[in-house]
Protein backbone atom coordinates (compact mmCIF):
# COMPACT_ATOMS: atom_id res chain seq x y z
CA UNK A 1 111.96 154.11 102.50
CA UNK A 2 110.41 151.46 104.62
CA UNK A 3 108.40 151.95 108.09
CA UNK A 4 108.11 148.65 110.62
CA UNK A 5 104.64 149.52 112.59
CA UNK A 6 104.74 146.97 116.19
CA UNK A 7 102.15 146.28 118.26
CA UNK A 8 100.94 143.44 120.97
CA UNK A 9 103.42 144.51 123.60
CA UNK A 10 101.76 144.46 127.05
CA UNK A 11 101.69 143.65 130.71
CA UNK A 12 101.27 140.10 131.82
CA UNK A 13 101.88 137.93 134.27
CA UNK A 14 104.31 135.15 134.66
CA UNK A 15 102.92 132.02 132.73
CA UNK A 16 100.77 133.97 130.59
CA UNK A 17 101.64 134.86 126.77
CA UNK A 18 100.93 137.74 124.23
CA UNK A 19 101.33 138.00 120.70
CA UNK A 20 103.86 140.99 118.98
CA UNK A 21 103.13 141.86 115.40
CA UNK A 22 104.99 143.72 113.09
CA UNK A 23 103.78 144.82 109.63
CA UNK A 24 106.45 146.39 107.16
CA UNK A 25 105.30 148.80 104.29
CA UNK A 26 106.60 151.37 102.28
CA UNK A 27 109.29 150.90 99.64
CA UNK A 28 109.40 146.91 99.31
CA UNK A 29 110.77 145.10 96.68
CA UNK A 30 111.83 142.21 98.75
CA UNK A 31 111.53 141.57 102.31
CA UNK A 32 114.70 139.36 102.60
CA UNK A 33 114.16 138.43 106.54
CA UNK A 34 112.35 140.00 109.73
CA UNK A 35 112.26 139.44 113.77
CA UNK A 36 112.81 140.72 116.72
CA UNK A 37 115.30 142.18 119.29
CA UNK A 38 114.95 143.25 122.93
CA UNK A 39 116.82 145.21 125.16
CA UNK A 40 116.31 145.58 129.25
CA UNK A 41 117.26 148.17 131.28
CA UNK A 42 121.18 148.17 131.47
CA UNK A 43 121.74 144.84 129.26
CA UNK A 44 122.56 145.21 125.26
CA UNK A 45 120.17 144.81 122.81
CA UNK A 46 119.81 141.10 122.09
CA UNK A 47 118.67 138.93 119.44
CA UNK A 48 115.43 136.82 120.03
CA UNK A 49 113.89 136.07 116.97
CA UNK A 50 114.29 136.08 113.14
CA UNK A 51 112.94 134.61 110.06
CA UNK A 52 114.06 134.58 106.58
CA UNK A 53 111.72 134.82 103.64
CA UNK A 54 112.30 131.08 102.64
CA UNK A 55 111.48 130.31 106.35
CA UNK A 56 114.54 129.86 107.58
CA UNK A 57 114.44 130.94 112.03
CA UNK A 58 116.82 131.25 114.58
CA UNK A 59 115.86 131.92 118.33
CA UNK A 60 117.55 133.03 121.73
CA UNK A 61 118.51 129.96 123.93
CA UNK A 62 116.10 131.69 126.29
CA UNK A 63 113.40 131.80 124.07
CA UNK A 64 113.31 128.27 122.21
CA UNK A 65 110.08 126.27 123.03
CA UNK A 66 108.36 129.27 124.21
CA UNK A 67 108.49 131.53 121.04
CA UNK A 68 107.42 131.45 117.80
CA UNK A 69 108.30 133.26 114.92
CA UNK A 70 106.06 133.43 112.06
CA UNK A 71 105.39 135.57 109.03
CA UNK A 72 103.03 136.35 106.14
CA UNK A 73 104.95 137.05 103.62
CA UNK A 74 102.70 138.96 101.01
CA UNK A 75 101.84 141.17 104.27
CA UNK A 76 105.10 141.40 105.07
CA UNK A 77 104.54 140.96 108.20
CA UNK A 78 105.84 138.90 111.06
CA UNK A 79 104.43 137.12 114.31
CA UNK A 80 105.78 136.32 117.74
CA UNK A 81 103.57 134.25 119.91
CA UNK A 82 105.53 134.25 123.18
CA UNK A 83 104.03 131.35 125.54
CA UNK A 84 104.90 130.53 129.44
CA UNK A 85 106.43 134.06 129.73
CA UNK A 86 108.91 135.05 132.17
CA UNK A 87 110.16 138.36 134.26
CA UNK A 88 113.31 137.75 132.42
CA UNK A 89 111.24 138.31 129.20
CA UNK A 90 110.39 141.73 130.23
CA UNK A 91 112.17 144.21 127.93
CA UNK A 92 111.44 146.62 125.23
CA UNK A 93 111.14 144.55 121.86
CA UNK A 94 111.99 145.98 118.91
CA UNK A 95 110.86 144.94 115.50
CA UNK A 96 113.88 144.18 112.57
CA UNK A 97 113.51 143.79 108.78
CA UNK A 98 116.22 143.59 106.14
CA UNK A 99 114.52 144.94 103.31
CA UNK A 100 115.37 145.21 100.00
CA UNK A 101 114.91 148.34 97.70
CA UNK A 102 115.55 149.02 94.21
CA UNK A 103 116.99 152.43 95.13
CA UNK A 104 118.96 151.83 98.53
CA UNK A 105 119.42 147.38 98.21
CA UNK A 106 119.04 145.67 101.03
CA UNK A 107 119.15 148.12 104.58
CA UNK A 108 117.76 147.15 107.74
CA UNK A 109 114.90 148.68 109.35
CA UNK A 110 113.50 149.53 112.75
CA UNK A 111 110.14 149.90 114.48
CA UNK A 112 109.32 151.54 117.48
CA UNK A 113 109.72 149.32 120.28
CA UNK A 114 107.06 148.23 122.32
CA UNK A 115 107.07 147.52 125.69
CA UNK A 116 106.33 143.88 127.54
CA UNK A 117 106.51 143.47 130.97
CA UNK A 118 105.97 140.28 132.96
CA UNK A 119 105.29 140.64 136.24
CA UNK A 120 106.06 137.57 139.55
């Protein structure tokens, strides 16, 4: 079993950034890829950000040139500077890792959420 802890969600204003972390532990053998996902009131959850362990990323439309992914990968942990924010970007973001175990193989993972809001 593997536990995603988030944290850096906030309140900002429009134009201003913050930085989301999110540290995986537990049973690791492999982290194969981690990111992010956000979901606003009434909308679906959507991706915004992932990264592979090789490096590999993939972004929202929304999000490209304004986030970016990052990760540590013997903390197995994963960064999201998000830059010139927006009131779109306001959402709960929720922390993903596909994580390998040598009991289970590879299952995906979820943190908490934590909240950003962006205010006009």
């Amino acid at each position: 079993q593997a536990q995603l802890v988030a944290s850096g969600g906030g309140l900002v204003q429009a134009g201003g950034s913050l930085r989301l972390s999110c540290a995986a532990s537990g049973s690791i053998f492999r982290t194969n890829a981690m990111g992010w996902y956000r979901q606003a009131p009434g909308r679906q959850r959507e991706l915004v950000a992932t990264i592979t362990s090789g490096g590999s990323t993939n972004y929202a439309d929304s999000v490209k040139g304004r986030f970016t992914i990052s990760r540590d990968n013997a903390k197995n942990t994963v960064y999201l500077p998000m830059n010139s924010l927006k009131p779109e970007d306001t959402a709960v973001y929720y922390c993903w890792a596909s994580i390998y175990g040598l009991q289970y193989g590879s299952r995906d993972y979820w943190g908490q959420g934590t909240q950003v809001t962006v205010s006009s």
